[in-house]
PDB file of N, CA and C in Angstrom:
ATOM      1  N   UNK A   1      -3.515  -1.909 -11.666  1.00  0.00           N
ATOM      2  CA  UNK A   1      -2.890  -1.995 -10.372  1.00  0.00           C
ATOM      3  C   UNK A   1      -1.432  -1.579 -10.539  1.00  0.00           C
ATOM      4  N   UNK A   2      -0.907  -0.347  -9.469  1.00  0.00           N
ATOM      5  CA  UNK A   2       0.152  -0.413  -9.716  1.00  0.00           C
ATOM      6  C   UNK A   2       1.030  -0.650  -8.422  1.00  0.00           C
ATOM      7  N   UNK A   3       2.318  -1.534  -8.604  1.00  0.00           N
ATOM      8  CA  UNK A   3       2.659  -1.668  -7.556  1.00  0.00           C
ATOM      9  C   UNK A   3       4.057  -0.999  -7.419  1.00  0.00           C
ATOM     10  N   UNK A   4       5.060  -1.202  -6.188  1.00  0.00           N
ATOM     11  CA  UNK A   4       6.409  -1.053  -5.836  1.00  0.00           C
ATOM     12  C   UNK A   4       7.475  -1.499  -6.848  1.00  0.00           C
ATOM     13  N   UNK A   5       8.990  -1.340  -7.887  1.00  0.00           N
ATOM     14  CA  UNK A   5       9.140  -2.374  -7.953  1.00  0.00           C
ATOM     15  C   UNK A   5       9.778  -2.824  -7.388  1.00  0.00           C
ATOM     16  N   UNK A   6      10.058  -4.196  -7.698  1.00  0.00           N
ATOM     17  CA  UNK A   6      11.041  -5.186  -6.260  1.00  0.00           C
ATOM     18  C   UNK A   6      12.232  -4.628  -6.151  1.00  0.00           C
ATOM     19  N   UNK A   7      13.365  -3.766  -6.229  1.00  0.00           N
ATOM     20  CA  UNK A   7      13.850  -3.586  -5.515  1.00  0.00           C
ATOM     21  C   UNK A   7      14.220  -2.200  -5.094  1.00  0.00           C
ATOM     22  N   UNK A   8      12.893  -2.000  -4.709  1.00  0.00           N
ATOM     23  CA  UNK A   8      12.613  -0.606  -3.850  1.00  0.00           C
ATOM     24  C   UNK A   8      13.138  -0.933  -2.696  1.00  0.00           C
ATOM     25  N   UNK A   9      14.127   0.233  -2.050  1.00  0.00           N
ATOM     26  CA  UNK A   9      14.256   0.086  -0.763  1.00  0.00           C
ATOM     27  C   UNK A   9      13.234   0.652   0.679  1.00  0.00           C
ATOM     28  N   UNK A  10      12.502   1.425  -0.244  1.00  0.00           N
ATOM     29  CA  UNK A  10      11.680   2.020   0.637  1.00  0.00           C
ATOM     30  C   UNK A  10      10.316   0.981   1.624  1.00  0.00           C
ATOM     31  N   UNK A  11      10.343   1.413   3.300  1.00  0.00           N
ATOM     32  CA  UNK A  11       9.675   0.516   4.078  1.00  0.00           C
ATOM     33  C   UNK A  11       9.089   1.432   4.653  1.00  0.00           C
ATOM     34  N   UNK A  12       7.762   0.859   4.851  1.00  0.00           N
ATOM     35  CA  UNK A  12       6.374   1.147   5.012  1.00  0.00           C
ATOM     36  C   UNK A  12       5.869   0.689   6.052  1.00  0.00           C
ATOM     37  N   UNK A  13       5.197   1.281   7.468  1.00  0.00           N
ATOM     38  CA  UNK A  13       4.213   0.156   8.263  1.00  0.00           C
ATOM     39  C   UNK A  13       2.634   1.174   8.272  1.00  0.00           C
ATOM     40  N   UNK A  14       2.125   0.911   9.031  1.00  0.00           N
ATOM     41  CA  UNK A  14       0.806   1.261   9.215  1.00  0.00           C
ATOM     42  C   UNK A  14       0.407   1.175  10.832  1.00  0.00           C
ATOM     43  N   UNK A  15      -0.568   1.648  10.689  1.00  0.00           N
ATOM     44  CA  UNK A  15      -1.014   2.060  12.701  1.00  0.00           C
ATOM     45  C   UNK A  15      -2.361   2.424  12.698  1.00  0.00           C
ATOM     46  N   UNK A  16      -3.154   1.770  13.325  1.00  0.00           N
ATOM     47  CA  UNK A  16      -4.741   2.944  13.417  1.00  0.00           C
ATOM     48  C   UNK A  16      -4.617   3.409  14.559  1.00  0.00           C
ATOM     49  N   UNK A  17      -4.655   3.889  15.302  1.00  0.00           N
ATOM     50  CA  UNK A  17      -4.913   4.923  16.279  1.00  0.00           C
ATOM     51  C   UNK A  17      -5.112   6.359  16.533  1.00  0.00           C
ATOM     52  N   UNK A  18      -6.434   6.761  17.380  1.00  0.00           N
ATOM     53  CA  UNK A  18      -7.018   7.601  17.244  1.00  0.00           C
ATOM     54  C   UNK A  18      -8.172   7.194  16.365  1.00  0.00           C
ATOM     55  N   UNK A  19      -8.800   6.559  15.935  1.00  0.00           N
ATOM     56  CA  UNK A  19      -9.961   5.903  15.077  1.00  0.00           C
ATOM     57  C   UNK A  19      -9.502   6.422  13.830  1.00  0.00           C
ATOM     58  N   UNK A  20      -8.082   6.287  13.316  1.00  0.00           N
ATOM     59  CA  UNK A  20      -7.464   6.955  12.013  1.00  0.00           C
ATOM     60  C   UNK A  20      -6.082   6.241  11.371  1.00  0.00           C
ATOM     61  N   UNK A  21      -6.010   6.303  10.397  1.00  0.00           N
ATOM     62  CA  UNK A  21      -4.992   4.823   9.621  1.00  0.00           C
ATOM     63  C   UNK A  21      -3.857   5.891   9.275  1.00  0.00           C
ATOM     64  N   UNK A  22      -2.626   5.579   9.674  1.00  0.00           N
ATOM     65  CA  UNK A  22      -1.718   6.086   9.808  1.00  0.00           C
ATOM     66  C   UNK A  22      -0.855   5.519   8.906  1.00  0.00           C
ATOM     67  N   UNK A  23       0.231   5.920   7.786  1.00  0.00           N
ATOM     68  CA  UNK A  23       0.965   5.264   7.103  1.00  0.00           C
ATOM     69  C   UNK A  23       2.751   6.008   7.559  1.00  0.00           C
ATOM     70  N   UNK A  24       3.755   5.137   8.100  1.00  0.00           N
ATOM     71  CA  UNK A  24       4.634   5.268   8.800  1.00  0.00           C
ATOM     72  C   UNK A  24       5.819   4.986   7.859  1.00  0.00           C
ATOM     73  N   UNK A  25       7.029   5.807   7.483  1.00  0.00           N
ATOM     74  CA  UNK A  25       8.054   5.991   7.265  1.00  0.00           C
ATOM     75  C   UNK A  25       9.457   6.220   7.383  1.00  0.00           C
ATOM     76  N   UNK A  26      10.377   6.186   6.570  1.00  0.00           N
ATOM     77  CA  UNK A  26      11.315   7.049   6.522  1.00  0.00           C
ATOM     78  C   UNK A  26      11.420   8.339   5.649  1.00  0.00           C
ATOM     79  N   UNK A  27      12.465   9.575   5.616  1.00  0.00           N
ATOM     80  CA  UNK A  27      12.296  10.623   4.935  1.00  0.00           C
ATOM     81  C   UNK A  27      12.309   9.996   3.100  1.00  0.00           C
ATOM     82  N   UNK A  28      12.896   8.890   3.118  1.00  0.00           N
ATOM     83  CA  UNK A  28      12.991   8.172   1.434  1.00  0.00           C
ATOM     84  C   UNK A  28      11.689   7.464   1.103  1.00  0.00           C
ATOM     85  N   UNK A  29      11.269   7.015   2.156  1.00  0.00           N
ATOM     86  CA  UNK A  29       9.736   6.373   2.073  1.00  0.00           C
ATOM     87  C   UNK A  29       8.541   7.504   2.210  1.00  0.00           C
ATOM     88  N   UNK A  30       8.861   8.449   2.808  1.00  0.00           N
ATOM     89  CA  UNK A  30       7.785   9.921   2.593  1.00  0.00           C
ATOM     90  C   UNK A  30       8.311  10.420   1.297  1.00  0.00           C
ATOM     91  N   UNK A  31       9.044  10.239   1.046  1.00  0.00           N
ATOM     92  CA  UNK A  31       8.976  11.417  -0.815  1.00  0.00           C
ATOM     93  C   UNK A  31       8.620  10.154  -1.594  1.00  0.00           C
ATOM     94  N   UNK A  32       8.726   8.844  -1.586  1.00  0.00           N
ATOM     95  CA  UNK A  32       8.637   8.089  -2.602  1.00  0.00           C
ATOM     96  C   UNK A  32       7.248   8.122  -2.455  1.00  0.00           C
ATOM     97  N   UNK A  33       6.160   7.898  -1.581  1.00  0.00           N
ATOM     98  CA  UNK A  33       5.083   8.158  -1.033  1.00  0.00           C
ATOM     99  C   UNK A  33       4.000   9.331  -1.178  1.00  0.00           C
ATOM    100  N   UNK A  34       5.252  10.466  -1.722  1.00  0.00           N
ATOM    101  CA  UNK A  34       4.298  11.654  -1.868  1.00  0.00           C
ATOM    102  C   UNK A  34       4.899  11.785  -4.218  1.00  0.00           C
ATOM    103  N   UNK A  35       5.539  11.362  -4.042  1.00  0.00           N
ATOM    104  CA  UNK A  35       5.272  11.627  -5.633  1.00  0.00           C
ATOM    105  C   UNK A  35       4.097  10.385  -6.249  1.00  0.00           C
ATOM    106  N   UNK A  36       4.095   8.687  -5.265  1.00  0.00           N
ATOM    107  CA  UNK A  36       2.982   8.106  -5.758  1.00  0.00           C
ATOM    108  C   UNK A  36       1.522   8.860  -5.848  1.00  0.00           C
ATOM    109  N   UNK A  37       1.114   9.743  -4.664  1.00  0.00           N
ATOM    110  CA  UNK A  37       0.153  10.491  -4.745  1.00  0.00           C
ATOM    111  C   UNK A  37       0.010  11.585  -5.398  1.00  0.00           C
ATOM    112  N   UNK A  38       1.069  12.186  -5.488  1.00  0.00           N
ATOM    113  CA  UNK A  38       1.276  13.308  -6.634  1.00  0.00           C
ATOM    114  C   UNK A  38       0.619  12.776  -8.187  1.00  0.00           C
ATOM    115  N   UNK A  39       1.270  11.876  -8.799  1.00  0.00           N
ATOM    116  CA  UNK A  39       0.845  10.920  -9.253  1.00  0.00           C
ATOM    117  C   UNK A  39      -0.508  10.611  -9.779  1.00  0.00           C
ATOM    118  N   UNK A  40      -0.830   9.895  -8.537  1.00  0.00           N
ATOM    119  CA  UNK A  40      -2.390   9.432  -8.699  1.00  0.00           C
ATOM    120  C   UNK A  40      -3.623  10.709  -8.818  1.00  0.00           C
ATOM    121  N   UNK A  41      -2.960  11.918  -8.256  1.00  0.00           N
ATOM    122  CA  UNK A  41      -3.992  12.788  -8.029  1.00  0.00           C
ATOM    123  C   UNK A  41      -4.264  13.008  -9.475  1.00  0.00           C
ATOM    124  N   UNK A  42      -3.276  13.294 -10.735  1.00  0.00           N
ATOM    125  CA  UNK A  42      -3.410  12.788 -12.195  1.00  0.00           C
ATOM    126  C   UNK A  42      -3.958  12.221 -12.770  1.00  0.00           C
ATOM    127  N   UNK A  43      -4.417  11.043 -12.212  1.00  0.00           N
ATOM    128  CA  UNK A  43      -4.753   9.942 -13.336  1.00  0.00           C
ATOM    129  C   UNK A  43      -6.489  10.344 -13.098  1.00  0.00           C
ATOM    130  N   UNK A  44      -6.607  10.045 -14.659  1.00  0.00           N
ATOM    131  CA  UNK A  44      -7.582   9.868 -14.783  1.00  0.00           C
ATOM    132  C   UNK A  44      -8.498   8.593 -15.969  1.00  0.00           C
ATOM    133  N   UNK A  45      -7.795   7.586 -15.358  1.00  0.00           N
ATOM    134  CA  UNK A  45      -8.726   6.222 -15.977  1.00  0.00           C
ATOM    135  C   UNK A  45      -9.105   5.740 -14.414  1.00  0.00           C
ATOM    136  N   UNK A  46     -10.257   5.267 -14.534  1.00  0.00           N
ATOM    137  CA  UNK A  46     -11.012   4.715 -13.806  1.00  0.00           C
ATOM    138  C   UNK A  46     -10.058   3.417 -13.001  1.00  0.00           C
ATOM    139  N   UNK A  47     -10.351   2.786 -11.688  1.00  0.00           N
ATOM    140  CA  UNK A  47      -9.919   1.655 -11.750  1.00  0.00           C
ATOM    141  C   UNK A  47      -8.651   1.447 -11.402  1.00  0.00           C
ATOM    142  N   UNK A  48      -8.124   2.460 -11.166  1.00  0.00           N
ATOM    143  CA  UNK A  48      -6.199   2.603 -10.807  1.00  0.00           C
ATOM    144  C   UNK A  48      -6.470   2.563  -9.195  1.00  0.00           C
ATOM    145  N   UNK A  49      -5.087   1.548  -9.148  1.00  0.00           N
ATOM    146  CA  UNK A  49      -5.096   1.162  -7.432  1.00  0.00           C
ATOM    147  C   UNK A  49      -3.794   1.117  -7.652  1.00  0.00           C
ATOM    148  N   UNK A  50      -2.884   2.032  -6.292  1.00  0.00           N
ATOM    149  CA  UNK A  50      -1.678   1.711  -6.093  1.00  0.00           C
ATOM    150  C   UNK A  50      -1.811   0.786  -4.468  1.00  0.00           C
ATOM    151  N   UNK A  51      -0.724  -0.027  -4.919  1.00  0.00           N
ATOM    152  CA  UNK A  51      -0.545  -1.445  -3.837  1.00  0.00           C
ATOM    153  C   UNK A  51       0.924  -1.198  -3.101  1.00  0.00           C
ATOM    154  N   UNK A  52       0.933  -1.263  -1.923  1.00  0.00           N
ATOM    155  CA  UNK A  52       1.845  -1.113  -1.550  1.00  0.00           C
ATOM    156  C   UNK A  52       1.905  -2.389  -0.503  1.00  0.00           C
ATOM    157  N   UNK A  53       2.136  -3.859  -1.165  1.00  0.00           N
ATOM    158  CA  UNK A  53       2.101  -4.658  -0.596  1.00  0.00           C
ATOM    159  C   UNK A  53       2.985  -5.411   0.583  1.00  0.00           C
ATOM    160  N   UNK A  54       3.131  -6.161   0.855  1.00  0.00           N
ATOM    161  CA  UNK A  54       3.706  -7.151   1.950  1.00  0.00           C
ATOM    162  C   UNK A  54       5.560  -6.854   2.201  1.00  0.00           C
ATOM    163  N   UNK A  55       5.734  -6.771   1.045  1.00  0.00           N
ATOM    164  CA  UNK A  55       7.016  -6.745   1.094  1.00  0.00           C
ATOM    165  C   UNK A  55       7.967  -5.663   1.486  1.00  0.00           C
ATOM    166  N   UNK A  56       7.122  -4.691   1.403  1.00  0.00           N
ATOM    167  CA  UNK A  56       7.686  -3.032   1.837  1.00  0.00           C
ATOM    168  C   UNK A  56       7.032  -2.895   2.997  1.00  0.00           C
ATOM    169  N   UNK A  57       6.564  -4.107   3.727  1.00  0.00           N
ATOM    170  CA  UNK A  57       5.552  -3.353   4.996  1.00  0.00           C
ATOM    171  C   UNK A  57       6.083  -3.787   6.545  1.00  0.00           C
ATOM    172  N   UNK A  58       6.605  -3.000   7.641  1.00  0.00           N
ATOM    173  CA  UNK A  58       7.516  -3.693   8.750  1.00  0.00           C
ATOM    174  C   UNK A  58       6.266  -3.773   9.654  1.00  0.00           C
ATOM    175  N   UNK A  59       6.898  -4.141  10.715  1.00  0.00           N
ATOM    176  CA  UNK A  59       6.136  -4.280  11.775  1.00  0.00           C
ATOM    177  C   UNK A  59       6.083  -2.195  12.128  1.00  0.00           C
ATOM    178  N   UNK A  60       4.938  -1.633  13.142  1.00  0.00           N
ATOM    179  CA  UNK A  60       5.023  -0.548  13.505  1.00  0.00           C
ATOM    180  C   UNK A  60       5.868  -0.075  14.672  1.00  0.00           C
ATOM    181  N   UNK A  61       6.777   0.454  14.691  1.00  0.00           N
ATOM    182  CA  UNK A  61       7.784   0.915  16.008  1.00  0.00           C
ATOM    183  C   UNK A  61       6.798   1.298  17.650  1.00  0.00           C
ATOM    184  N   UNK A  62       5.367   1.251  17.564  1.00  0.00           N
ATOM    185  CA  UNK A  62       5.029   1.243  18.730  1.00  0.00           C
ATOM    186  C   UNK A  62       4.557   0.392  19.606  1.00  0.00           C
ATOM    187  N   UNK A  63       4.524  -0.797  18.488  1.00  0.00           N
ATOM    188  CA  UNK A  63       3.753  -2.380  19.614  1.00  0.00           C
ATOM    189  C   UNK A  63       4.241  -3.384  18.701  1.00  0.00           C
ATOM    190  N   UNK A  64       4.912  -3.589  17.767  1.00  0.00           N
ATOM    191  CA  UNK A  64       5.797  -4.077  16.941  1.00  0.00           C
ATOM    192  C   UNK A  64       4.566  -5.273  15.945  1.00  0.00           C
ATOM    193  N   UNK A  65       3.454  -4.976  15.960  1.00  0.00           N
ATOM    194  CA  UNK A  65       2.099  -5.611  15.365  1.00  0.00           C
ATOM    195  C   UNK A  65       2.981  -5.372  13.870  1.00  0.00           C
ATOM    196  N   UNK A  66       2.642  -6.808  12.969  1.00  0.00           N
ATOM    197  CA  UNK A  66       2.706  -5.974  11.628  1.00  0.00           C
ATOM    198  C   UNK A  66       1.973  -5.900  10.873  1.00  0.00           C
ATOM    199  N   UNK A  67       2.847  -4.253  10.064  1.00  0.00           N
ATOM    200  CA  UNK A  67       1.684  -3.396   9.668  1.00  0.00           C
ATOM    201  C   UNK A  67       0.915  -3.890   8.529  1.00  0.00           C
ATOM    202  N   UNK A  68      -0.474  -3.481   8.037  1.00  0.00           N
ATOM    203  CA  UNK A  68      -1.285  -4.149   7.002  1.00  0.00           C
ATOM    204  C   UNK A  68      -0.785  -3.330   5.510  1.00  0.00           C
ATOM    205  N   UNK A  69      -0.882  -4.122   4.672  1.00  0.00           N
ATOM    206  CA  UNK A  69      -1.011  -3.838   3.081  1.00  0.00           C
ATOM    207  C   UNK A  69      -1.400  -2.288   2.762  1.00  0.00           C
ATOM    208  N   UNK A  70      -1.070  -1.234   1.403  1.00  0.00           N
ATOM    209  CA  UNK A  70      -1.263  -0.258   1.852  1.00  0.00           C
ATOM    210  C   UNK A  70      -1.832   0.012   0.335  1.00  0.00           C
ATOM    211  N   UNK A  71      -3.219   0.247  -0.298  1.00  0.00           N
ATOM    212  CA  UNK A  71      -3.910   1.045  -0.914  1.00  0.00           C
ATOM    213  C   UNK A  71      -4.460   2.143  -1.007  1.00  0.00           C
ATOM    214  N   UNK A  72      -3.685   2.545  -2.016  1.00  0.00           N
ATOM    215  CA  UNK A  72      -4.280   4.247  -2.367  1.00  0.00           C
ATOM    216  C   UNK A  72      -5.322   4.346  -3.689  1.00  0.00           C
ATOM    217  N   UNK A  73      -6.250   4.373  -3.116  1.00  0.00           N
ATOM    218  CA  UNK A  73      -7.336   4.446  -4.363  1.00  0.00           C
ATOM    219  C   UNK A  73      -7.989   6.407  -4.697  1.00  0.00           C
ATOM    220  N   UNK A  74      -7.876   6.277  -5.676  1.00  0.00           N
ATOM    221  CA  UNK A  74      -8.435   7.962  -6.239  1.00  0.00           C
ATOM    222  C   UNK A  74     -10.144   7.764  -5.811  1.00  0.00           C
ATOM    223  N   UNK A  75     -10.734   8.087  -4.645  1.00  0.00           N
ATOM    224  CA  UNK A  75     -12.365   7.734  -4.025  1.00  0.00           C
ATOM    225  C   UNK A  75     -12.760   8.451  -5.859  1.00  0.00           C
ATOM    226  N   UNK A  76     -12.859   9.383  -6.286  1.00  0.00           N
ATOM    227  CA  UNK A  76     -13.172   9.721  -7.598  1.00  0.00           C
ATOM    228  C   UNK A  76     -13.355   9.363  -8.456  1.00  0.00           C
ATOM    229  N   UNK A  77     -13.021   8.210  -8.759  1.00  0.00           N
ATOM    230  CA  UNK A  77     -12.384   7.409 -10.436  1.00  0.00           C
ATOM    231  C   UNK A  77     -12.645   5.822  -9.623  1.00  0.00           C
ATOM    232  N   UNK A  78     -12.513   5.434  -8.816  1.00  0.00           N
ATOM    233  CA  UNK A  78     -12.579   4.201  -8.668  1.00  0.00           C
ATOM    234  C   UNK A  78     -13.328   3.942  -7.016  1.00  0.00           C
ATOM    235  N   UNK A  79     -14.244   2.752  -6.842  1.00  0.00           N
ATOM    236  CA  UNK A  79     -14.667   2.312  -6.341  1.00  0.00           C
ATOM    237  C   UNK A  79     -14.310   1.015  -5.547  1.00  0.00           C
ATOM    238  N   UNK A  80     -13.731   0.642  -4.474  1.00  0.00           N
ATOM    239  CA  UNK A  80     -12.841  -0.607  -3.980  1.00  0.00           C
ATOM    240  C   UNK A  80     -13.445  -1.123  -3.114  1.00  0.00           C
ATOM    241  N   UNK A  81     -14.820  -2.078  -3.028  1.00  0.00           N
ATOM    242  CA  UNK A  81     -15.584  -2.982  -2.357  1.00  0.00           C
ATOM    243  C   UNK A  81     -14.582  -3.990  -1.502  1.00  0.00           C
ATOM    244  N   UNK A  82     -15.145  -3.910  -0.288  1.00  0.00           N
ATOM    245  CA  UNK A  82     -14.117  -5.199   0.526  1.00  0.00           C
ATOM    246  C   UNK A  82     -13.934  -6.031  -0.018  1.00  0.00           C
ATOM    247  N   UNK A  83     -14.959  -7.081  -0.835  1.00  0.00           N
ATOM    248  CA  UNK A  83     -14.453  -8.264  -1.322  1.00  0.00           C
ATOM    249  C   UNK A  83     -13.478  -7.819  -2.487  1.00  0.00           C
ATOM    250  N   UNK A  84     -13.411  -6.902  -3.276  1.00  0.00           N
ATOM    251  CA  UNK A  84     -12.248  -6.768  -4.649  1.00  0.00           C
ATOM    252  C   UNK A  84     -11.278  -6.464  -3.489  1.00  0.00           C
ATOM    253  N   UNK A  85     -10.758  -5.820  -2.192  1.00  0.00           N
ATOM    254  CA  UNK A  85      -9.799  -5.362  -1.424  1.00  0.00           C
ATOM    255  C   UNK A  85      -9.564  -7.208  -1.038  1.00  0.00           C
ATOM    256  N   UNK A  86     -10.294  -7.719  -0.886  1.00  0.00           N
ATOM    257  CA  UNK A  86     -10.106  -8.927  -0.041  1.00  0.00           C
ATOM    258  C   UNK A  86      -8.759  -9.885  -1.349  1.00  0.00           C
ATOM    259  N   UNK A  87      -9.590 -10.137  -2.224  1.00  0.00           N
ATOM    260  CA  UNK A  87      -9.168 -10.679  -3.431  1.00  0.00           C
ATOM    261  C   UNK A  87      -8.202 -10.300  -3.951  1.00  0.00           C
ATOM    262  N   UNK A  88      -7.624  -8.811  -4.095  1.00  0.00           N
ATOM    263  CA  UNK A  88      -6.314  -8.210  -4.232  1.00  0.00           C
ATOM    264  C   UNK A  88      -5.493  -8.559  -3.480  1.00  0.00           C
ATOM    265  N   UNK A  89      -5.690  -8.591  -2.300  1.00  0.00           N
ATOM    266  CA  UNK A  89      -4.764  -9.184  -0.751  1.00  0.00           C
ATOM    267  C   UNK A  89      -4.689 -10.801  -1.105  1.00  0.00           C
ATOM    268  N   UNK A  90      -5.343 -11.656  -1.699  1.00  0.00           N
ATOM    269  CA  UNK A  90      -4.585 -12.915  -1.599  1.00  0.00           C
ATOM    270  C   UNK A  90      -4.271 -13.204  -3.044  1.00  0.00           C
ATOM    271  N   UNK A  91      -4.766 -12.480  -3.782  1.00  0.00           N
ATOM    272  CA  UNK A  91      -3.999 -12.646  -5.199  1.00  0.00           C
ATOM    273  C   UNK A  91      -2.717 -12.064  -5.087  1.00  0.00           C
ATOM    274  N   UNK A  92      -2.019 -11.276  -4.484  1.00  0.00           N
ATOM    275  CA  UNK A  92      -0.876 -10.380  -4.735  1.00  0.00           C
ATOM    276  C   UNK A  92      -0.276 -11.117  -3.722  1.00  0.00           C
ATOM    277  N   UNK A  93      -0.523 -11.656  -2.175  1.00  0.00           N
ATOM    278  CA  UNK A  93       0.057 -12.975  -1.555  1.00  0.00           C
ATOM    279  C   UNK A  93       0.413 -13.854  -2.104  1.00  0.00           C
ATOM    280  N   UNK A  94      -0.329 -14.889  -2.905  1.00  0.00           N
ATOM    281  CA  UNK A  94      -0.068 -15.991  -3.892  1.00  0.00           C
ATOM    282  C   UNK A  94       1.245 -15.498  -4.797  1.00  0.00           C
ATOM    283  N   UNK A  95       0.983 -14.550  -5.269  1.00  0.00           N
ATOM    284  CA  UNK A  95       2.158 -14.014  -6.857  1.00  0.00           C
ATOM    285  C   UNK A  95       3.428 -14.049  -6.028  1.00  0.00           C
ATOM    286  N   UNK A  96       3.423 -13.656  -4.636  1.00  0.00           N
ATOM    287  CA  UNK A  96       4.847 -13.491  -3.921  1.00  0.00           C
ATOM    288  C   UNK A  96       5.453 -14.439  -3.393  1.00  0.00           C
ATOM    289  N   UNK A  97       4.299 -15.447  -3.042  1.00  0.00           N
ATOM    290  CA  UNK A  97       5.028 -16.471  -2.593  1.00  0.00           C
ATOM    291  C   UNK A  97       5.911 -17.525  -3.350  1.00  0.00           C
ATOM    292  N   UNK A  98       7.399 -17.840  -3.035  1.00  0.00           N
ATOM    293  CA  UNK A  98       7.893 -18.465  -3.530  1.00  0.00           C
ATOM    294  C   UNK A  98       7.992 -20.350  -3.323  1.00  0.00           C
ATOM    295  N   UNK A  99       8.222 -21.134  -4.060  1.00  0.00           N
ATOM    296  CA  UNK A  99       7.915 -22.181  -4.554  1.00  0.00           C
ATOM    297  C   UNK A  99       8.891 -22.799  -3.613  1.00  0.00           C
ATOM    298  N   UNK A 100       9.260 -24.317  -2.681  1.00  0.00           N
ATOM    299  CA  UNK A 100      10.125 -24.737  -1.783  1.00  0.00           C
ATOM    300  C   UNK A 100      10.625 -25.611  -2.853  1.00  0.00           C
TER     301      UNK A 100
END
């Protein structure tokens, strides 16, 4: 799994519309975005998931909903069943949350 590190400035939301998942930026969050895929189009071990979790993710500028978690999986090399997507989403919740 690879993720952001923490203090990336780059912010991320998401949108489906049009029956199609939209990933929403700035021009620093589109190049950081296109060398992760640059990137991934490379790899070749099985099993690589980039996470682009909670913390880089705003609400979307058109209905201010916020946006969901953002995985880029290589469909080629790896296989990502809802429940392992489910389980990534509250394992990587848990790791972030901080302690009162």
């Amino acid at each position: 799994m690879i993720t952001l590190r923490p203090g990336t400035r780059a912010r991320f939301s998401t949108n489906f519309y049009h029956r199609t998942w939209h990933i929403l930026s700035d021009p620093h969050g589109a190049l950081l975005l296109s060398r992760l895929l640059w990137g991934l189009s490379f790899q070749r071990r099985p099993n690589t998931v980039v996470i682009i979790d909670r913390r880089f993710i705003d609400p979307n500028p058109f209905d201010a909903e916020q946006g969901d978690p953002i995985a880029l999986v290589p469909a080629d090399l790896t296989h990502l069943p809802a429940r392992i997507a489910r389980h990534l989403s509250r394992r990587r919740q848990r790791s972030l949350s901080i302690p009162a």
